[in-house]
Protein backbone atom coordinates (compact mmCIF):
# COMPACT_ATOMS: atom_id res chain seq x y z
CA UNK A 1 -15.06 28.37 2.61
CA UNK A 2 -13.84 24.88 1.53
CA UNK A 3 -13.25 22.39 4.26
CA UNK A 4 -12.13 18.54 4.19
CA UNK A 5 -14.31 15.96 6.21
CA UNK A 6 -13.39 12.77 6.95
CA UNK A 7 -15.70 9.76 6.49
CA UNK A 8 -15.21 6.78 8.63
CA UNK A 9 -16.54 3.31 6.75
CA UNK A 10 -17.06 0.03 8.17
CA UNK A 11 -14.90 -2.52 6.00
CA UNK A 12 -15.42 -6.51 6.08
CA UNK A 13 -11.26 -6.79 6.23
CA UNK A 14 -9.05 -7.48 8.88
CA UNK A 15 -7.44 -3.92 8.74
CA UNK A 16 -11.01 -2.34 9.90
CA UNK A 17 -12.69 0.53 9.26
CA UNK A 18 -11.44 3.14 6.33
CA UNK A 19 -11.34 6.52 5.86
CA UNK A 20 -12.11 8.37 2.88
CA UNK A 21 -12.36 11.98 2.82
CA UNK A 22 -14.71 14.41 1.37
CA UNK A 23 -13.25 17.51 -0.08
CA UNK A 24 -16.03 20.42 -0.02
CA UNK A 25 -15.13 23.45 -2.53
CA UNK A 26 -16.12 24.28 -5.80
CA UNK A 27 -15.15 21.23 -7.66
CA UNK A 28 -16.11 18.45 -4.53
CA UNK A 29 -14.35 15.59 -4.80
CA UNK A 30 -13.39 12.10 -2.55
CA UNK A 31 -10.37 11.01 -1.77
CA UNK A 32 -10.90 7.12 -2.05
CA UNK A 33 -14.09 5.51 -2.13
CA UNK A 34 -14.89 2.79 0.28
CA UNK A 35 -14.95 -0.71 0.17
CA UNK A 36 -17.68 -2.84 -2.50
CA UNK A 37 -20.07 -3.10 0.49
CA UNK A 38 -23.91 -1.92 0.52
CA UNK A 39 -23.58 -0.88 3.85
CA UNK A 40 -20.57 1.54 3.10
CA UNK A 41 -22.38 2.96 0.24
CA UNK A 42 -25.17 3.54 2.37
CA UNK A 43 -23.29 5.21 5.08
CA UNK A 44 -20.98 7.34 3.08
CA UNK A 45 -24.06 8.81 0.82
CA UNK A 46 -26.03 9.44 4.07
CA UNK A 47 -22.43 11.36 5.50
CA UNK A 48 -23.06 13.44 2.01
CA UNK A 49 -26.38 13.92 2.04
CA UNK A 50 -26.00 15.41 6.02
CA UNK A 51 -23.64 17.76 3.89
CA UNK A 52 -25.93 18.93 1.77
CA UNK A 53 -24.50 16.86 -1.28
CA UNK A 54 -25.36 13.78 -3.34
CA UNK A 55 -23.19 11.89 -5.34
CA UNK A 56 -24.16 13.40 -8.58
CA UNK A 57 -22.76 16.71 -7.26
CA UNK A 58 -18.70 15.17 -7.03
CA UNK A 59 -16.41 16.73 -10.06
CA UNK A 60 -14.49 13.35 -9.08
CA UNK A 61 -12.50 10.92 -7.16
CA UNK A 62 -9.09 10.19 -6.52
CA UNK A 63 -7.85 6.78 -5.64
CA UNK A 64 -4.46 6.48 -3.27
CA UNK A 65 -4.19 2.48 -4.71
CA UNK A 66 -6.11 -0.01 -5.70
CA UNK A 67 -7.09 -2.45 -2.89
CA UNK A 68 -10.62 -2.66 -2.55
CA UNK A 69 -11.03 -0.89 0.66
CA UNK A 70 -9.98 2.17 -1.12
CA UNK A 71 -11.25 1.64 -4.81
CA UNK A 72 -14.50 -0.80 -4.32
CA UNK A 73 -17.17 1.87 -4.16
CA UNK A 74 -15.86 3.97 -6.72
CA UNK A 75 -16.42 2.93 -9.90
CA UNK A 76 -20.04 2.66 -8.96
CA UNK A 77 -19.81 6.17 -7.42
CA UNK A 78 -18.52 7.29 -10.96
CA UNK A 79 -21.10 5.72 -12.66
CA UNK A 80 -23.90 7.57 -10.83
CA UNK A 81 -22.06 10.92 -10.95
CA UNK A 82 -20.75 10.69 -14.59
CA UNK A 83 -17.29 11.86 -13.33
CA UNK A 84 -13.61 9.98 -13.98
CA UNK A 85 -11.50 8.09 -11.63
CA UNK A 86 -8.14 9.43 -10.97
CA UNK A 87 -5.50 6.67 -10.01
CA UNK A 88 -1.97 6.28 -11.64
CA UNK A 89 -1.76 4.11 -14.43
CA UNK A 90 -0.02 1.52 -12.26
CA UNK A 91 -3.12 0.45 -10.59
CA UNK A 92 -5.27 0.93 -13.47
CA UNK A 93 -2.91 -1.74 -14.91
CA UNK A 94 -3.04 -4.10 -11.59
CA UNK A 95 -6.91 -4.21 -11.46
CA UNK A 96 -7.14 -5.34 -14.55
CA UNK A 97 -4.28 -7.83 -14.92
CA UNK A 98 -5.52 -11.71 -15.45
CA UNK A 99 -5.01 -13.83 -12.90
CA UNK A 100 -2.50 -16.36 -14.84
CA UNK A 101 -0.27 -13.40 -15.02
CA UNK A 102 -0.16 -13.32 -11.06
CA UNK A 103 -0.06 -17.05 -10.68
CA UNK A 104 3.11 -16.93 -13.21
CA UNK A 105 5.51 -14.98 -10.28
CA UNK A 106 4.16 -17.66 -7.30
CA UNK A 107 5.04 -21.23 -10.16
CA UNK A 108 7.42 -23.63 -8.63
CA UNK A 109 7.13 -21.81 -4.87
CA UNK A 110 6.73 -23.67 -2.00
CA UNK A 111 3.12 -22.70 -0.56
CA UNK A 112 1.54 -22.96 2.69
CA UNK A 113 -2.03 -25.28 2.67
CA UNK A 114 -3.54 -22.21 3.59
CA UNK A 115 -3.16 -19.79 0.54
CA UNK A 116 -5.68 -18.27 -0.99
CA UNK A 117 -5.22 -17.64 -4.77
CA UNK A 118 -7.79 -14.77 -4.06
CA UNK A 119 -5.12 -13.18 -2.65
CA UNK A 120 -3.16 -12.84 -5.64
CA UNK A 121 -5.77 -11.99 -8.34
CA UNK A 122 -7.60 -8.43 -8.28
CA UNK A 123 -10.33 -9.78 -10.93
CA UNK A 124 -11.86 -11.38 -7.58
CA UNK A 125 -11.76 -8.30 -5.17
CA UNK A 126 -14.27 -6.47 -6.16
CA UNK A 127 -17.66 -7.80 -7.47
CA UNK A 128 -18.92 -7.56 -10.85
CA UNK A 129 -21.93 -5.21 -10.05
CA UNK A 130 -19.63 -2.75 -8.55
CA UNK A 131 -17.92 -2.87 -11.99
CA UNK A 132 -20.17 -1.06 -14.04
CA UNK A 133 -19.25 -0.18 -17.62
CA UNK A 134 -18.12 3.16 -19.32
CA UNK A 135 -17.03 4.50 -16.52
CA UNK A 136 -13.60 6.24 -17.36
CA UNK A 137 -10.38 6.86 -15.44
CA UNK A 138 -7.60 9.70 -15.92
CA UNK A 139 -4.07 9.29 -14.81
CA UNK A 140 -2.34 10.69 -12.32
CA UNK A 141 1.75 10.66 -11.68
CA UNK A 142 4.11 12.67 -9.76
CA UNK A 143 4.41 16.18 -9.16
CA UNK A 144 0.73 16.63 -11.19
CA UNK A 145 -1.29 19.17 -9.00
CA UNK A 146 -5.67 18.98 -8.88
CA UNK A 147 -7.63 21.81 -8.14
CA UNK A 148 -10.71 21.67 -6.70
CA UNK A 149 -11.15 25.58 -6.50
CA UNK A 150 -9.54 27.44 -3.45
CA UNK A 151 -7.76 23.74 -2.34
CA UNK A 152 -4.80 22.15 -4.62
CA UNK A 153 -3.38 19.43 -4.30
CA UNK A 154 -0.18 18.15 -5.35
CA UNK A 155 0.40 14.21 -6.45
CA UNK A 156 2.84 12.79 -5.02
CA UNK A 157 3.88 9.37 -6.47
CA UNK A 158 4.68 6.73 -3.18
CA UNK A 159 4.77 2.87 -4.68
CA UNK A 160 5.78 0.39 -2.28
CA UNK A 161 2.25 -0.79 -0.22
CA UNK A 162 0.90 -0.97 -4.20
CA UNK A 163 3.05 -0.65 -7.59
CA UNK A 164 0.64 2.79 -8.07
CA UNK A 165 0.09 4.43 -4.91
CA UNK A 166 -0.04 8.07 -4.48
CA UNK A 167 -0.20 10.43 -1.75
CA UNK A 168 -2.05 13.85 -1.86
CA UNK A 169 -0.57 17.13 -0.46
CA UNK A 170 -2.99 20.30 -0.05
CA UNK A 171 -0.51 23.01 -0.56
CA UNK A 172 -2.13 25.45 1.51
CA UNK A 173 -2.36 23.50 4.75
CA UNK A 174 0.24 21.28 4.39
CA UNK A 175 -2.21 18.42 5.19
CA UNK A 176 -0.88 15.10 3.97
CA UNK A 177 -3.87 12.21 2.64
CA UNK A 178 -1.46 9.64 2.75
CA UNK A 179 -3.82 6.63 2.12
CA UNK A 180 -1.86 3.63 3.26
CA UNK A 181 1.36 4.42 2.69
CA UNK A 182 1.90 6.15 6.31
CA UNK A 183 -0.13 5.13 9.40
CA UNK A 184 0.67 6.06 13.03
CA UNK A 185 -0.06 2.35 14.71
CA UNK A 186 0.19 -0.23 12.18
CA UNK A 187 3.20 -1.10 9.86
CA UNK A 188 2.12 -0.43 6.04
CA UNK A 189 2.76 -4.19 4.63
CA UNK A 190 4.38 -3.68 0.71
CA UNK A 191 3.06 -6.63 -0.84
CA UNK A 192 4.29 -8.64 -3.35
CA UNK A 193 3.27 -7.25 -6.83
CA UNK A 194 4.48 -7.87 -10.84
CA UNK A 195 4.71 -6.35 -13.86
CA UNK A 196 3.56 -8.95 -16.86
CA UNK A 197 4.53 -11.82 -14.40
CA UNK A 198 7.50 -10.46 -13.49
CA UNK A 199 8.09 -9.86 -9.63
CA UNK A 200 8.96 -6.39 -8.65
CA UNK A 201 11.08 -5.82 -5.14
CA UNK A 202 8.77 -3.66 -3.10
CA UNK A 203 10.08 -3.04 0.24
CA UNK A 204 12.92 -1.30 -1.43
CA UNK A 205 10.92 1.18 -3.43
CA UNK A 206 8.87 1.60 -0.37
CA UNK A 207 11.43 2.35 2.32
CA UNK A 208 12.49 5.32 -1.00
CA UNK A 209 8.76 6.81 -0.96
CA UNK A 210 9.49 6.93 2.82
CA UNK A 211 12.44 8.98 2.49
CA UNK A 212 11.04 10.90 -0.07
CA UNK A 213 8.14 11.82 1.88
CA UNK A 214 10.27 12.27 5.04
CA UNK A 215 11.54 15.51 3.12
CA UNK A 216 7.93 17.02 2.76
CA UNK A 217 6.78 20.16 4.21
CA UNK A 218 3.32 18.38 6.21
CA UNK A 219 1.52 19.73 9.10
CA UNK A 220 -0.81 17.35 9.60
CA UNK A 221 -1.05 13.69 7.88
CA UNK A 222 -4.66 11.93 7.54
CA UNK A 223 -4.46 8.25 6.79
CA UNK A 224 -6.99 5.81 5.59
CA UNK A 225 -6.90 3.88 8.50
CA UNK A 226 -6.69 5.66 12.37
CA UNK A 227 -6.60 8.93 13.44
CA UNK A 228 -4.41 11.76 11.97
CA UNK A 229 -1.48 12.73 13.02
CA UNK A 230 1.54 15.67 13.26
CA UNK A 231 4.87 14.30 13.27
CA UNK A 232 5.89 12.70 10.37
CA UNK A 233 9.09 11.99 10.29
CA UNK A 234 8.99 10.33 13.49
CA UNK A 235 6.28 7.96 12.14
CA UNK A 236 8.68 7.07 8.95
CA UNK A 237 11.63 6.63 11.15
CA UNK A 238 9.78 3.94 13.21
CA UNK A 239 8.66 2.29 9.96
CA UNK A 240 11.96 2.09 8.87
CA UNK A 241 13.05 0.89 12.05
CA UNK A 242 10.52 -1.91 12.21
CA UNK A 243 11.80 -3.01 8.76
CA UNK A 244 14.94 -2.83 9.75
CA UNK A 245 14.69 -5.21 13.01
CA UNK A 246 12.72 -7.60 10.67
CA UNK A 247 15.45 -7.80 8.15
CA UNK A 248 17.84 -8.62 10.59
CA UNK A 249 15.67 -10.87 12.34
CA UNK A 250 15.67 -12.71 8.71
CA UNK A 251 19.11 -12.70 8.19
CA UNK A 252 19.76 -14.15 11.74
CA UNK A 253 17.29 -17.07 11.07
CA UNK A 254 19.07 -17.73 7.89
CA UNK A 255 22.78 -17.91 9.73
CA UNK A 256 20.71 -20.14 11.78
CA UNK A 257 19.58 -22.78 9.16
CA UNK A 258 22.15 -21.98 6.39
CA UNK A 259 19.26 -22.16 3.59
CA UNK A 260 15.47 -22.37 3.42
CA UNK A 261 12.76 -21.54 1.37
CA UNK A 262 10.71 -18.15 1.75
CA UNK A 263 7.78 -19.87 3.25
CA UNK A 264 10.52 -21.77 5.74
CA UNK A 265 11.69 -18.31 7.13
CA UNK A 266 8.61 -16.76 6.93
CA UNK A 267 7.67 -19.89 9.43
CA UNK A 268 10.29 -18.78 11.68
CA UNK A 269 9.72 -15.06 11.69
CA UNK A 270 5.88 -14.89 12.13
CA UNK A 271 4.75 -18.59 13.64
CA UNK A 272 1.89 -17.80 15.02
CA UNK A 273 0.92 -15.99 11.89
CA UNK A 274 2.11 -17.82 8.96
CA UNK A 275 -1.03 -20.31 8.54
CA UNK A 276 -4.06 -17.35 8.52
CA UNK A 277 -1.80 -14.35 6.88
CA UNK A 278 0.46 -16.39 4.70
CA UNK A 279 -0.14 -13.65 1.72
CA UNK A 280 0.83 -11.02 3.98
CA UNK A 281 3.63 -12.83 5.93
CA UNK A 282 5.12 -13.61 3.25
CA UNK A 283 5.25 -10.63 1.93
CA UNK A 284 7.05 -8.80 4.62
CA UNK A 285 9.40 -11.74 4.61
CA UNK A 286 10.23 -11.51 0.88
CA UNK A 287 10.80 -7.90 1.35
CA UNK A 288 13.39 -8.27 3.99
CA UNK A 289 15.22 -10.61 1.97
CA UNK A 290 15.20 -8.55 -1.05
CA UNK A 291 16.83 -5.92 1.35
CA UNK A 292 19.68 -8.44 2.08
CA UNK A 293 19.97 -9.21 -1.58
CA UNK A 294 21.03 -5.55 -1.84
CA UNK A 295 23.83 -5.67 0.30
CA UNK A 296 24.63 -9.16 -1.29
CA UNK A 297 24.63 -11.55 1.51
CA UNK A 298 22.17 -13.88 0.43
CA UNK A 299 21.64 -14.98 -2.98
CA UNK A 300 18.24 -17.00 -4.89
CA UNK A 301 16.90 -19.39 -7.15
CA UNK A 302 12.98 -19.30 -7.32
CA UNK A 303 11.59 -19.29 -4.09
CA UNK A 304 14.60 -20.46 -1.96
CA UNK A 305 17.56 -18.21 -0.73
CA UNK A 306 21.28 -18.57 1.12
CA UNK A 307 23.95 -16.91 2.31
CA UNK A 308 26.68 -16.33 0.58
CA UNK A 309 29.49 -17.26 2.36
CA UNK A 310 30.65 -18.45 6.20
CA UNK A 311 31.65 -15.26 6.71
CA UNK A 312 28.63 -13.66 6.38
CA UNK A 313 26.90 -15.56 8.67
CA UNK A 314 29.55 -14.85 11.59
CA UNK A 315 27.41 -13.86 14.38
CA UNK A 316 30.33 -11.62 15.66
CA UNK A 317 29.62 -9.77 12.21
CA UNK A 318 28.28 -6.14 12.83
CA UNK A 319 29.28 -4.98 9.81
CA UNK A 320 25.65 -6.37 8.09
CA UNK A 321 23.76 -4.35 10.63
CA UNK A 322 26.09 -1.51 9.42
CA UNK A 323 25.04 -2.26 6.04
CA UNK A 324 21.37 -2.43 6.46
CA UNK A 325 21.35 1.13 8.68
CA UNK A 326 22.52 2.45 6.01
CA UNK A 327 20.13 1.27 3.40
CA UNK A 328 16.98 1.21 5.23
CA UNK A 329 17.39 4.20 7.40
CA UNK A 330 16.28 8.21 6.38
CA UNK A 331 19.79 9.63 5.69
């Protein structure tokens, strides 16, 4: 009878330990990998071999995104099992993007002393000896379905945290391997990406995946990072909520000083962050602005924004809280 087990792997990130999950049917496959760490590898094919498997007997992997706690064993994996990685093309594309291209969306910003180009530039995440050649990598996209035998499951495309990310719905459970797109105690962070140097607004198409996935069918949602959990609209709706406060929080800040650079709001909304987290900071910062750019209040050149107009910055105004309900908010 085919089962899913989930795999708990020590990371050397800030977000902790991941989890990848083992699907055991006819055609066994993980979903994600692991971080680029000897010590994961170890542990994960030990968690296999206690299963009675090795990792010549996976028919493949599937990667939710690209970061490296999810993708950084698997090429590797591949290799040794002479199987393909499934990720959308998206992240294909974003692992393998130059660095220049990167540093072409942050020219002309106002930095913290703190940032870390490293950050910014996949080429660096993962280290060249778990980037063995030949290995080969089909692409996924919405709607697609995988069968591993008696379990399918259905792609579901859900950019936002990354350009490319996907969730994974087993139709007959309902089970939901929503890598880190949904995750019951921390706030999913949708970082700033590009296309060809070109910034892309990601808290918008994020806060959509949420909505979209709001409307799911899901018994039970397993995320990469902490335990699972049942009710997922109520985790979405306190996402959205959290987003929410923060863009208002960032409007307020900017009634308060009239104009200011992302990394002076981003200051003022996480101080006590700013100098270790700057990548992340602002990231969450950027995102809230974008959201205010949609309900044209503030407006941007480069790296530095302001509000329109006096009367948007009435405090007595409700009416951009009204505004931002409506756009952030599941209908």
């Amino acid at each position: 009878m085919a089962r899913i087990v989930p795999i708990t792997l020590p990371t050397p990130y800030q977000i902790g330990d991941v989890n990848v999950y083992f699907v055991e049917d006819e055609r066994p496959m993980l979903i994600d990998a692991g971080p680029p760490d000897e010590g994961a590898r170890t542990i994960l094919r030990e968690k296999l071999k206690a299963l009675g498997y090795e990792f010549r007997d996976l028919k493949g992997i599937v990667v939710t995104h690209f970061h490296p706690d999810h993708f950084g064993l698997a090429q590797v994996i591949a290799a040794e099992a002479g199987i393909p990685i499934h990720m959308h093309p998206l992240e294909l594309y974003l692992q393998r993007t130059r660095s220049e291209k990167a540093q072409k969306v942050f020219c002309g910003w106002d930095l913290p002393a703190t940032w870390d180009s490293r950050r910014i530039d996949p080429s660096r995440w993962i280290p060249s000896s778990y980037r063995p050649f030949g290995v080969t990598f089909t692409p996924v996209d919405d709607d697609e379905m995988i069968s591993t035998g008696e379990m399918n499951f259905e792609i579901h495309f859900s950019p936002g945290h990354s350009l490319g990310h996907v969730v994974l719905r087993e139709k007959g459970t309902g089970w939901l391997f929503s890598g880190d797109t949904l995750m019951q105690k921390v706030v999913p962070n949708p970082f700033i990406y590009h296309v060809e140097g070109e910034r892309v607004p990601t808290l918008p198409i994020y806060l959509e995946s949420l909505h979209k996935l709001r409307g799911l069918r899901v018994d039970k949602v397993f995320p990469a990072h902490g335990e699972p959990f049942e009710d997922l609209p109520a985790v979405v709706d306190a996402i959205c909520e959290h987003f929410l406060q923060k863009t208002v929080d960032v409007y307020e800040i900017l009634r308060d000083i009239g104009e200011g650079s992302l990394l002076q709001i981003s200051q003022q909304l996480y101080p006590l962050h700013i100098d270790r987290e700057a990548y992340m900071v602002m990231s969450k910062t950027l995102g809230c602005l974008d959201m205010l750019r949609q309900i044209n209040v503030v407006h941007s050149a480069g790296d530095h924004y302001t509000l329109f107009s006096a009367k948007n910055s009435d405090p007595g105004n409700k009416g951009i809280q009204e505004q931002l309900k409506d756009l952030i908010l599941p209908k």
